[in-house]
Structure formats: structure tokens, C-alpha cells
Protein backbone atom coordinates (compact mmCIF):
# COMPACT_ATOMS: atom_id res chain seq x y z
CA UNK A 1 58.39 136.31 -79.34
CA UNK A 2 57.49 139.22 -81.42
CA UNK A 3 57.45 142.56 -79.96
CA UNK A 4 54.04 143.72 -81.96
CA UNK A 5 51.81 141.12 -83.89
CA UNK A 6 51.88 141.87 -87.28
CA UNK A 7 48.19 142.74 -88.87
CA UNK A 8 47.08 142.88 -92.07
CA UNK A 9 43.65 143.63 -92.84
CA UNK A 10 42.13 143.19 -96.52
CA UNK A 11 39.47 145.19 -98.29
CA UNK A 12 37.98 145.01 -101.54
CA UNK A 13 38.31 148.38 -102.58
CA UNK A 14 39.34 151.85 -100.79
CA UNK A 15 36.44 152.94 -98.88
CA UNK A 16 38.29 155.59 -96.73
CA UNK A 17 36.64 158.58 -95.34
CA UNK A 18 37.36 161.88 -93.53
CA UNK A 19 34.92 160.73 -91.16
CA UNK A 20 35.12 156.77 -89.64
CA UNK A 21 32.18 156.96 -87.25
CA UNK A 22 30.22 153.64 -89.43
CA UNK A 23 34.01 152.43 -90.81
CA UNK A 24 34.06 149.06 -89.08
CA UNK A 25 37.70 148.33 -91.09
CA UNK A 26 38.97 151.51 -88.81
CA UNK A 27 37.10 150.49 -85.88
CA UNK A 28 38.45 147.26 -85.59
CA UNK A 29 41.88 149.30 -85.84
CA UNK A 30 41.59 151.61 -83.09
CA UNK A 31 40.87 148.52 -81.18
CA UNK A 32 44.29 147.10 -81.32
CA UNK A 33 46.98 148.80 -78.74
CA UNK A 34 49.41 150.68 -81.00
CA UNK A 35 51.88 148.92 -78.35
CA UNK A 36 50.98 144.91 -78.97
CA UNK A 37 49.88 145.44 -82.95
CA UNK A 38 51.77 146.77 -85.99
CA UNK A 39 48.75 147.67 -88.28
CA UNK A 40 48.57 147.50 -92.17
CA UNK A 41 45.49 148.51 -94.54
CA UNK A 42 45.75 147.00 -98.17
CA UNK A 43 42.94 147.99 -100.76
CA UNK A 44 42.70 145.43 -103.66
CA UNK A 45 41.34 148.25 -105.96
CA UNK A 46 41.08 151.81 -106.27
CA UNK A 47 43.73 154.31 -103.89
CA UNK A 48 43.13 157.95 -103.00
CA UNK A 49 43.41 161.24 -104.50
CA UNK A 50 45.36 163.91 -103.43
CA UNK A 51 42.51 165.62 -101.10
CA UNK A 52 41.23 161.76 -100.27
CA UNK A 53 41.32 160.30 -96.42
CA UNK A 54 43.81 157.71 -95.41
CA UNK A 55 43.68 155.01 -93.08
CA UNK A 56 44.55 154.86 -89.23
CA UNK A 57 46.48 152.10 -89.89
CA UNK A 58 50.79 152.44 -89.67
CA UNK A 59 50.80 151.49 -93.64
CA UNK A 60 48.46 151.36 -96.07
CA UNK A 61 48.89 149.28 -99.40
CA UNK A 62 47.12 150.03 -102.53
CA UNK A 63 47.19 147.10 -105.10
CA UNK A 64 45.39 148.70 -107.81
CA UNK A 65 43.89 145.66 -109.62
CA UNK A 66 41.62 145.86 -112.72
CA UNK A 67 38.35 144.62 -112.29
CA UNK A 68 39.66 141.77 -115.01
CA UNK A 69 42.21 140.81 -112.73
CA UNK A 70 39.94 139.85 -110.05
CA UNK A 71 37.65 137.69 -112.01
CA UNK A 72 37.45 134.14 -112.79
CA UNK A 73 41.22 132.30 -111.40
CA UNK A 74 42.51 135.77 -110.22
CA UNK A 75 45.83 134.01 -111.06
CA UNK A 76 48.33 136.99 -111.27
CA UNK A 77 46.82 138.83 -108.29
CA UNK A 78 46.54 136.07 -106.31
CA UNK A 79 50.68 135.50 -107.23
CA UNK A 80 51.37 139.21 -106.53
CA UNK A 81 48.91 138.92 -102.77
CA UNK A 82 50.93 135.85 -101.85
CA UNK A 83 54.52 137.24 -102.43
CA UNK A 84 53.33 140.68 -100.20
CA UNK A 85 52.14 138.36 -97.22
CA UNK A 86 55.30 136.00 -97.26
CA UNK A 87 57.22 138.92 -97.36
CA UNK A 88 55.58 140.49 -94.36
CA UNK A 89 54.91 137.60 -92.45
CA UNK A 90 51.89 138.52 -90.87
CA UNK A 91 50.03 137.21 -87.70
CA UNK A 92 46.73 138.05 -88.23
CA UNK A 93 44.69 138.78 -91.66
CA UNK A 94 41.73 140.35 -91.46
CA UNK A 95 39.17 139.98 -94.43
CA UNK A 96 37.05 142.13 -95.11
CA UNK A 97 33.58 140.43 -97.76
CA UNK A 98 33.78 137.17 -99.99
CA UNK A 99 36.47 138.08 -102.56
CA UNK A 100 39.77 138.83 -100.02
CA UNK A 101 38.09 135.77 -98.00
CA UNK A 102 38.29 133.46 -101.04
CA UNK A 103 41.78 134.72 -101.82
CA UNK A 104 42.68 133.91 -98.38
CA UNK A 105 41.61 130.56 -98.05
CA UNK A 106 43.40 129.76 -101.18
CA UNK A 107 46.73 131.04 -100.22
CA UNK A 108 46.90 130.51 -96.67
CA UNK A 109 47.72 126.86 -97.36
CA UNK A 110 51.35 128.15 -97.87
CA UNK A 111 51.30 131.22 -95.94
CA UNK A 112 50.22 129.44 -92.84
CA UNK A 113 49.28 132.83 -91.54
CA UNK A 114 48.62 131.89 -87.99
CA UNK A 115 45.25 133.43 -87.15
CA UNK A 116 43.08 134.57 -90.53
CA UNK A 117 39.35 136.41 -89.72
CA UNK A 118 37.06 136.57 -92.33
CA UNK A 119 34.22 138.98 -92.62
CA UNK A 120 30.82 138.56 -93.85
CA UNK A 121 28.42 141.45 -94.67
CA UNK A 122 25.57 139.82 -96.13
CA UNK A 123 23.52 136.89 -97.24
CA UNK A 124 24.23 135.07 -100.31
CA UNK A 125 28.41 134.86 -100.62
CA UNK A 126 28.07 131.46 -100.46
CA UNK A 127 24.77 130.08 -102.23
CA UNK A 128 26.72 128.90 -105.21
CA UNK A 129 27.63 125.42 -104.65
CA UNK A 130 31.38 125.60 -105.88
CA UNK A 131 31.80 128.09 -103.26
CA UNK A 132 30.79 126.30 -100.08
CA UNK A 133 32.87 122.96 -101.87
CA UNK A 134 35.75 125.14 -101.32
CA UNK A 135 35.41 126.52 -97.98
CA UNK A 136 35.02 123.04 -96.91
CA UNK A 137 38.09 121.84 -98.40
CA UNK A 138 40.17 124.60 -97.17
CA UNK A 139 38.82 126.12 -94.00
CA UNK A 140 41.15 124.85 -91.48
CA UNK A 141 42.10 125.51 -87.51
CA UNK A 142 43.70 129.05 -88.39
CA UNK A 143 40.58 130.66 -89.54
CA UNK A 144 37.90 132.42 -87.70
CA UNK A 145 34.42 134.13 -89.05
CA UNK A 146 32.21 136.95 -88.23
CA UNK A 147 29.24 137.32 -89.35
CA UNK A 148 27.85 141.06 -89.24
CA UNK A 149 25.03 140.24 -87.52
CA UNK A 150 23.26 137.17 -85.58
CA UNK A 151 21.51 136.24 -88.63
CA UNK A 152 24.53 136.51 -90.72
CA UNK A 153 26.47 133.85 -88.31
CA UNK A 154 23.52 131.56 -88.56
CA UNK A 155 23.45 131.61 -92.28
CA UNK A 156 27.20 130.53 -92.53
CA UNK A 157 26.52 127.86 -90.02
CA UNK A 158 23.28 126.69 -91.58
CA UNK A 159 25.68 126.51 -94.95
CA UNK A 160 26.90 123.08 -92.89
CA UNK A 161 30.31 123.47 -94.76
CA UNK A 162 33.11 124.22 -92.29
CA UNK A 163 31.49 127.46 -90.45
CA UNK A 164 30.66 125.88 -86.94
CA UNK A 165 29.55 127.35 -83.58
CA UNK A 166 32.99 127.39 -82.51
CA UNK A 167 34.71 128.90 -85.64
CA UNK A 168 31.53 131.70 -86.44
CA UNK A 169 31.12 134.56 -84.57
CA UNK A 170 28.18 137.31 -84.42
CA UNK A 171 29.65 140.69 -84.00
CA UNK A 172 26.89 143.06 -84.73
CA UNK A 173 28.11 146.70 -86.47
CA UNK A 174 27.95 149.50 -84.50
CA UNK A 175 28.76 152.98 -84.66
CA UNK A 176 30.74 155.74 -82.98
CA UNK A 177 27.76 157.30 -81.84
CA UNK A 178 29.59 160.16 -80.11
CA UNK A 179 31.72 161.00 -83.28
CA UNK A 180 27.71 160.79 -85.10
CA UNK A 181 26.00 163.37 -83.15
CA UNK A 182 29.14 165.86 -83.84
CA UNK A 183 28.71 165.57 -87.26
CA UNK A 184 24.82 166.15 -87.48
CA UNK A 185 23.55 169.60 -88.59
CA UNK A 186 20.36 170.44 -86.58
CA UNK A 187 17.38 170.81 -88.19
CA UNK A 188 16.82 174.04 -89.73
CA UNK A 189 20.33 174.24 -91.15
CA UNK A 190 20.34 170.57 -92.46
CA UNK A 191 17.56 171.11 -94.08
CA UNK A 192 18.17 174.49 -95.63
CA UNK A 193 21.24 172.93 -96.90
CA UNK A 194 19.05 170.04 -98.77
CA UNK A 195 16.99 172.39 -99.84
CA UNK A 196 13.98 171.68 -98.08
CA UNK A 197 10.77 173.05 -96.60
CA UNK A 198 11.09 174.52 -92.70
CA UNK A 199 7.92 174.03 -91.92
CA UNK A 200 6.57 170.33 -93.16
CA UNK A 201 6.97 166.89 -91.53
CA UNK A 202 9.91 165.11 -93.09
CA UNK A 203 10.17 161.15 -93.83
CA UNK A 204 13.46 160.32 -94.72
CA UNK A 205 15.65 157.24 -96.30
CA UNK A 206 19.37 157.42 -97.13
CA UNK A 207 20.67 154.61 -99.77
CA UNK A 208 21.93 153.84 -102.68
CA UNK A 209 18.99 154.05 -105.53
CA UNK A 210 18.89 150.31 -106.63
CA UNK A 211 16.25 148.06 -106.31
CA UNK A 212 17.18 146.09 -103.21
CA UNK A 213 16.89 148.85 -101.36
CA UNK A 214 13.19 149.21 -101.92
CA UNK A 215 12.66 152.85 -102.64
CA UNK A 216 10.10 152.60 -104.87
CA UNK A 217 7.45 150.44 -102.05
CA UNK A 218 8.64 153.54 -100.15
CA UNK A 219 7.25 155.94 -102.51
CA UNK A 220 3.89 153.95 -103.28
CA UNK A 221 3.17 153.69 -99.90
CA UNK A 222 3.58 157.46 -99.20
CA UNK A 223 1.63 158.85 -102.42
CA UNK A 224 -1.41 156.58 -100.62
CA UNK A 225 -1.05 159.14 -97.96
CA UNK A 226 -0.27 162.04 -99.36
CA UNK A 227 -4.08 163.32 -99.11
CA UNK A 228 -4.39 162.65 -95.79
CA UNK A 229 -1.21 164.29 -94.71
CA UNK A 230 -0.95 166.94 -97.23
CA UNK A 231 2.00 168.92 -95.09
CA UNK A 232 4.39 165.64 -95.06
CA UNK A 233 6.88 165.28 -97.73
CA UNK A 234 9.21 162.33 -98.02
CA UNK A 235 13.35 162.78 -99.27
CA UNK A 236 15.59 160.25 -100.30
CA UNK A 237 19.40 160.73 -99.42
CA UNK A 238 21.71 158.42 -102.12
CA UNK A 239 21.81 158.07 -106.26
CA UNK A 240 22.10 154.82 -108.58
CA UNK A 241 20.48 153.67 -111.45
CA UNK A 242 17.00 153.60 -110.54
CA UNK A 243 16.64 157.34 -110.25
CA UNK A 244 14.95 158.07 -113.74
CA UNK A 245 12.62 155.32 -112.75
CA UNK A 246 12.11 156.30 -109.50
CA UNK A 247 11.51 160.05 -110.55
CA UNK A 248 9.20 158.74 -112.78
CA UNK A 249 7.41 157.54 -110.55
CA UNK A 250 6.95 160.07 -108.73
CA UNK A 251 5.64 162.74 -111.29
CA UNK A 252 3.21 159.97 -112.35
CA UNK A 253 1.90 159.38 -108.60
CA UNK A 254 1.66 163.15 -108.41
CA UNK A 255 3.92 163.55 -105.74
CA UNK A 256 6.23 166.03 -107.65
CA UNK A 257 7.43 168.80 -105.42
CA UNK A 258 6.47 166.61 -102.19
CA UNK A 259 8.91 163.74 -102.92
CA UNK A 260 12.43 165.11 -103.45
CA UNK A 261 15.54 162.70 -104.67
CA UNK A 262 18.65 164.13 -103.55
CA UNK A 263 21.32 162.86 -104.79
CA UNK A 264 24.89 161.88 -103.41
CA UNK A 265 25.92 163.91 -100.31
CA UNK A 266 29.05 163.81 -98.96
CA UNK A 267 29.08 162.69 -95.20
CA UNK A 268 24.93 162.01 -95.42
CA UNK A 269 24.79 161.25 -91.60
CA UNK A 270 25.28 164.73 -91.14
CA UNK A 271 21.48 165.74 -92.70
CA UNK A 272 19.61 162.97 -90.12
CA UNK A 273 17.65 165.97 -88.10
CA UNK A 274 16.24 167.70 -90.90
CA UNK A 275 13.58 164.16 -91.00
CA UNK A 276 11.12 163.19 -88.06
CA UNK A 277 10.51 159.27 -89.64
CA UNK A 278 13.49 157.23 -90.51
CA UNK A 279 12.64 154.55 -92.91
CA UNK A 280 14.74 151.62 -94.44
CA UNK A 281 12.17 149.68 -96.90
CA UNK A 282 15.30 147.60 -98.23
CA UNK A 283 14.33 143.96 -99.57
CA UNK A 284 17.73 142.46 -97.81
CA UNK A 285 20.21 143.53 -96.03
CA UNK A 286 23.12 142.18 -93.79
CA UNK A 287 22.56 144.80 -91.11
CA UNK A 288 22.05 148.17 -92.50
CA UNK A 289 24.10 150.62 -90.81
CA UNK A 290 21.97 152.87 -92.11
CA UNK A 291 19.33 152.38 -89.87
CA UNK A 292 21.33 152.87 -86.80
CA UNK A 293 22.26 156.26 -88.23
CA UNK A 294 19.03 157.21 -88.04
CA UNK A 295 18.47 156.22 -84.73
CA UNK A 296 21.74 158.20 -83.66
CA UNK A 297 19.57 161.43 -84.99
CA UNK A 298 16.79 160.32 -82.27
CA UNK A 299 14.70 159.01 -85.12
CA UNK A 300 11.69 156.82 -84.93
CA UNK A 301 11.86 154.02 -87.43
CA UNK A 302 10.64 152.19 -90.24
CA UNK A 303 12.50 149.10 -91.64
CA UNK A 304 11.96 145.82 -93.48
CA UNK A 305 11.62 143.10 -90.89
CA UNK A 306 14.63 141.19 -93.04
CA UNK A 307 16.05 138.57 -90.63
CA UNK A 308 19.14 140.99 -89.36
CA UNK A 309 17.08 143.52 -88.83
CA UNK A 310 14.08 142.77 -86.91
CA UNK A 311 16.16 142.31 -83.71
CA UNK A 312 16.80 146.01 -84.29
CA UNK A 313 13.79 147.38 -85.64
CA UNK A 314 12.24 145.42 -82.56
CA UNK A 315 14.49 146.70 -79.67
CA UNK A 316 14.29 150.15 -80.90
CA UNK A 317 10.58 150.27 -80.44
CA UNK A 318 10.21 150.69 -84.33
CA UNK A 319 7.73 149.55 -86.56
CA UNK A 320 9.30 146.62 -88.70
CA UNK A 321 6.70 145.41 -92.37
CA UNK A 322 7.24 142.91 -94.27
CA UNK A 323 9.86 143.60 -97.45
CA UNK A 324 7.83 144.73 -100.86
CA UNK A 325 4.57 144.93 -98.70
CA UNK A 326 3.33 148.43 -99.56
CA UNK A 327 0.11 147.84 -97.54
CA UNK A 328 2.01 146.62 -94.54
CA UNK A 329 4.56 150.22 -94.93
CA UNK A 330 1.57 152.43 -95.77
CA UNK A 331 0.05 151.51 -92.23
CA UNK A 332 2.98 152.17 -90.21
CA UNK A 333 3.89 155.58 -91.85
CA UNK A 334 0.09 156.60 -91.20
CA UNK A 335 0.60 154.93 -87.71
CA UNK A 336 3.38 157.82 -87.02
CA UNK A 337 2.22 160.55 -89.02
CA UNK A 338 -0.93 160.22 -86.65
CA UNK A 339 1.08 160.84 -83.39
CA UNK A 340 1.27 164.78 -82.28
CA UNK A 341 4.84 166.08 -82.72
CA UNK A 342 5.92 165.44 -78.99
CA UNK A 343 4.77 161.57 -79.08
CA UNK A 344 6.55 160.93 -82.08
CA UNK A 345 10.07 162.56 -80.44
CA UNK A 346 9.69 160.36 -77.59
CA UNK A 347 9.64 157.16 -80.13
CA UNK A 348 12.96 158.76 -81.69
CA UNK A 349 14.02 159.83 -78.10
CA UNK A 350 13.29 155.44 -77.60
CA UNK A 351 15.48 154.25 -80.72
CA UNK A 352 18.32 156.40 -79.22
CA UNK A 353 18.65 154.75 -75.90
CA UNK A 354 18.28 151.53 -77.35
CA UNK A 355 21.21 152.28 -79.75
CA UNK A 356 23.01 153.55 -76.93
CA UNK A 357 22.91 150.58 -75.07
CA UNK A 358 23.03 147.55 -77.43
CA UNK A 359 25.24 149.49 -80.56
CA UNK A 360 27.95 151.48 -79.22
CA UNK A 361 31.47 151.38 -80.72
CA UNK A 362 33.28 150.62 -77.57
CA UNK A 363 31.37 146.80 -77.35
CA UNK A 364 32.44 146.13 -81.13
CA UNK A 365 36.12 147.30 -80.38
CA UNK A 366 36.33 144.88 -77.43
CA UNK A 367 34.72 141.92 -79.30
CA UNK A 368 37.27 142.35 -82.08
CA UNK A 369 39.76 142.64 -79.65
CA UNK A 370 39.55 139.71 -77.66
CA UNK A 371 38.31 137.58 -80.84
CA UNK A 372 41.91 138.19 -82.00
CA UNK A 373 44.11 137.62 -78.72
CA UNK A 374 41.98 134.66 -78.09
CA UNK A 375 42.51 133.68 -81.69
CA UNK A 376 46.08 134.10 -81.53
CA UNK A 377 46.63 132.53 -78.13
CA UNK A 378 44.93 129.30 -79.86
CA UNK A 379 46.84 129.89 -82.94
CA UNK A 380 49.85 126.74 -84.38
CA UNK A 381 53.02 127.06 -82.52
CA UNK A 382 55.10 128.49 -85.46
CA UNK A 383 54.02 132.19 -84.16
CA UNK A 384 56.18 131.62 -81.38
């Protein structure tokens, strides 16, 4: 038997930062006991620069494919993918969203890698019919599946093509909450640093600016308010393509100098007290870590009551609205902008403890944990 099992996990792209308090990849890492697991990171595209984080992990592999060759067959990554896993004989591969999970499935009928964990972060990987053909063709008895949330494991399941009960796990993200508060600025300074007003009350959204994530509702709903609270300005944390639009938008509501797009900030989480409302107004998401960073500022909330959310929104004592119902997020930002300053802490002082007890990191390191011993004690004799 093998001193160390061998682990590979498998991302998409390189995502590392300086900071992994929401890096589930590194999480799942610091779960393993340097002692029982020998643990490689390998990044499909992209690698760092010379100033750029590295993983935890003992190795890290940078493939550096084009975006071309990970389209359509992916024939000669695919080649190049297999020949690294023969040669490394792994016992465990961890992947990480659809693409290294279709890879996977593909090769693994000649690697015979003996436990393989795929990763889903969403909805939608596998609405295309061709796509749940193959997973029923090739998921076999050495793969395993997490789904980022309880919704996301019953989507797979519902898919009825090979993700069961028994083979589809929900392992809800988390964050390293402790790790979260260290980072945060307090208020005055985070917000002197973003460059805005000390003495207003602050609603606040961090994402990237594309339409899924619903900004512009967001912004509707607060220009129907912004009479009626005339000292509130809103702040969005996060850039993308819709920002012309959305800064249209806002000069034509006439909320210019009371709705403020900021950009890209490195290490956002660190800004979350400079805002007393946390909103997420996002037409889908998987789970939207976002939203527990917010909470880990002591935040009250506001989030689209999207199937993997409401559970959250819900236990955090949050008000959840309907996605694209600007009516519906109009009422419950005037339903917190109405409570004096010390009734609104104690809702953020609520979405805390709940995070504290159903989100900490230390539950999702254990979960991953024992989802790979138990998947390796199952796993075909060849290991041994």
C-alpha cells in the first residue's frame, strides 16, 4: 500500500489568490493530512506572474492551453492530460466545473483512476442533451459528485442520467470566516479608501457587471427610493461589460453622485463594513459566495430567492424577492432603510450567527475529507 494517496485536483483556469478564505480548490486542500495525501494543483489555462499567489498544494501544474484547444474534440489536450495522469498515477482526481469533468469522464476509461470527484458550481452544465448522453454512458463506480449546494445535487439527480442519491453529494461552500474578518477594513477606513461618503447609509453589492447578476433591478429599485431616503446611496463592488449601460442608467434615473460603480478591487471582501445592506439581486446562481461574505461583515441581506439561495437568504433572517422583480426588491430595501440604525445591526448581527453556525470552513473541510477516504475505501482493488 501506498505511503500517501496521490491527488490531483483539476481547475479550469488559475484562480489563485494571496488570500484563500472563499478558495474552495485550497480548502478542500488543507483538508487532506500532509501525512496520508501527496497534493497536486494543475490549471488547464492561464499560470502566474512573477508577484502572483501559488497554490498550497506540494506541486502545481500549469498546462497553458489556448482557448482553441479546449473547444469542440479537445483532441491534443485531452492526449497531453492523459499522458500526465498515467504518468503520475493518481488516486484521487478532483474536478473542479463541467470542462475538467467532461475530460475526466472521457479518459478515465483507461486511466482507471480509482476514485474521480467531480464538481458542480451551477445550473445548466448539463441541459444540452449530448451532454447528459455522455455522462450516462461513461459515469461508472469510480466517480463521485458534489453539487455546490442542495439545489445543485438535486438538479444533477433530477438530470436522471447516472447522478443518483448514492453517487451525488451536497456540500454547500463555505468560507474561512476567521481568515474574513482579518481581512475587513472597518468602516471609516474602507470607505475612505472607496471613496465614499462618512456620513450616509450605504447599500452595497459586489459582482461581476453582467446581466445575470441583476445590477440593473438593483439600481431601478433604489432610484424609486431615492426621495424618500435622500441620505442613502447605493455602491457596486466588480466591472464587466454592462458598466456603460449600467452608468447610463444611472445618470438617466438621476442617481448620479448617489450611485457609485467601483470598479475591480483587489481582495473586495476587505471593503464589506463600509455598507449597512448587503444585496445580491443575481437572476441565478449556484450558491453565491458572495452573499456569505456579506454576512461575514455582520450584514443584513438582500438576495434573489434563486433555488440555492433561499435556504440561505431564509436562515439568515434576510429578506429573499423574486429574481428581475423590481417591485418585490424596492419593498425590502424600504423595509430596512425604515429600521433605526441599531435594529438594522441586530439583523446583520442575525446573518452572522447564522453563518457561523451552518457555513464555517471547518464543516466543508471534514465533508471533503471523509467523502474522499470513504470514496477511496470503496474504490476497485487495483489501488491496493
Amino acid at each position: 500500500m501506498k505511503q500517501r494517496f496521490k491527488v490531483l485536483q483539476l481547475q479550469p483556469d488559475y484562480n489563485i489568490k494571496h488570500h484563500d478564505f472563499a478558495d474552495l480548490a485550497e480548502q478542500i486542500f488543507k483538508a487532506l493530512p500532509a501525512d496520508r495525501f501527496e497534493t497536486t494543483m494543475a490549471f488547464l489555462k492561464g499560470r502566474p506572474g512573477p508577484l502572483d499567489a501559488v497554490s498550497r498544494a506540494d506541486r502545481s501544474v500549469y498546462f497553458e492551453f489556448s482557448d482553441k484547444a479546449l473547444k469542440g474534440m479537445r483532441l491534443r489536450a485531452s492526449w497531453q492530460l492523459f499522458q500526465f495522469c498515467r504518468r503520475e498515477k493518481f488516486d484521487v482526481v478532483i474536478c473542479n466545473r463541467f470542462k475538467p469533468v467532461n475530460m475526466l469522464l472521457q479518459l478515465n476509461r483507461w486511466l482507471k483512476v480509482p476514485l474521480c470527484i467531480g464538481i458542480s458550481h451551477g445550473f445548466g452544465e448539463y441541459d444540452r442533451v449530448y451532454r447528459r448522453r455522455q455522462a450516462q454512458r461513461l459515469i461508472d463506480q469510480r466517480w463521485q459528485f458534489v453539487g455546490v449546494s442542495p439545489a445543485v445535487r438535486q438538479y444533477l439527480i433530477d438530470l436522471d442520467c447516472g447522478f443518483t442519491a448514492e453517487n451525488t453529494h451536497g456540500i454547500t461552500n463555505a468560507i474561512d470566516i476567521e481568515q474574513a474578518e482579518a481581512l475587513q477594513l472597518d468602516r471609516p477606513t474602507a470607505r475612505q479608501q472607496l471613496g465614499l461618503p462618512a456620513d450616509v447609509r450605504l447599500i452595497g453589492a459586489l459582482g461581476r457587471l453582467v446581466p445575470i447578476k441583476g445590477h440593473t433591478y438593483l439600481i431601478e429599485a433604489f432610484a424609486a427610493l431615492k426621495d424618500k431616503y435622500p441620505d442613502t446611496h447605493l455602491a457596486i463592488i466588480g466591472a464587466g461589460r454592462e458598466q456603460a449601460r449600467l452608468q447610463q442608467q444611472i445618470e438617466q434615473a438621476g442617481l448620479a453622485g448617489r450611485a457609485h460603480l467601483l470598479g475591480f478591487r483587489e481582495n473586495a471582501l476587505q471593503y464589506v463594513r463600509a455598507f449597512d445592506i448587503w444585496t445580491m439581486p443575481s437572476l441565478a446562481e449556484g450558491l453565491g459566495l458572495a452573499l456569505l461574505e456579506g454576512m461575514s461583515g455582520h450584514l443584513p441581506v438582500i438576495a434573489s430567492s434563486v433555488p440555492a439561495m433561499l435556504p440561505l437568504i431564509e436562515g439568515a433572517g434576510g429578506l429573499p424577492v423574486a429574481p428581475a422583480d423590481v417591485a418585490g426588491l424596492t419593498a425590502a430595501l424600504d423595509t430596512y432603510l425604515a429600521l433605526d440604525p441599531a435594529s438594522l445591526r441586530a439583523k446583520g448581527e442575525q446573518a452572522y450567527h447564522y453563518l457561523k453556525h451552518e457555513h464555517d470552513i471547518e464543516e466543508f473541510r471534514q465533508r471533503y475529507l471523509a467523502l474522499i477516504e470513504s470514496g477511496l475505501h470503496a474504490a476497485p482493488k487495483e489501488l491496493s
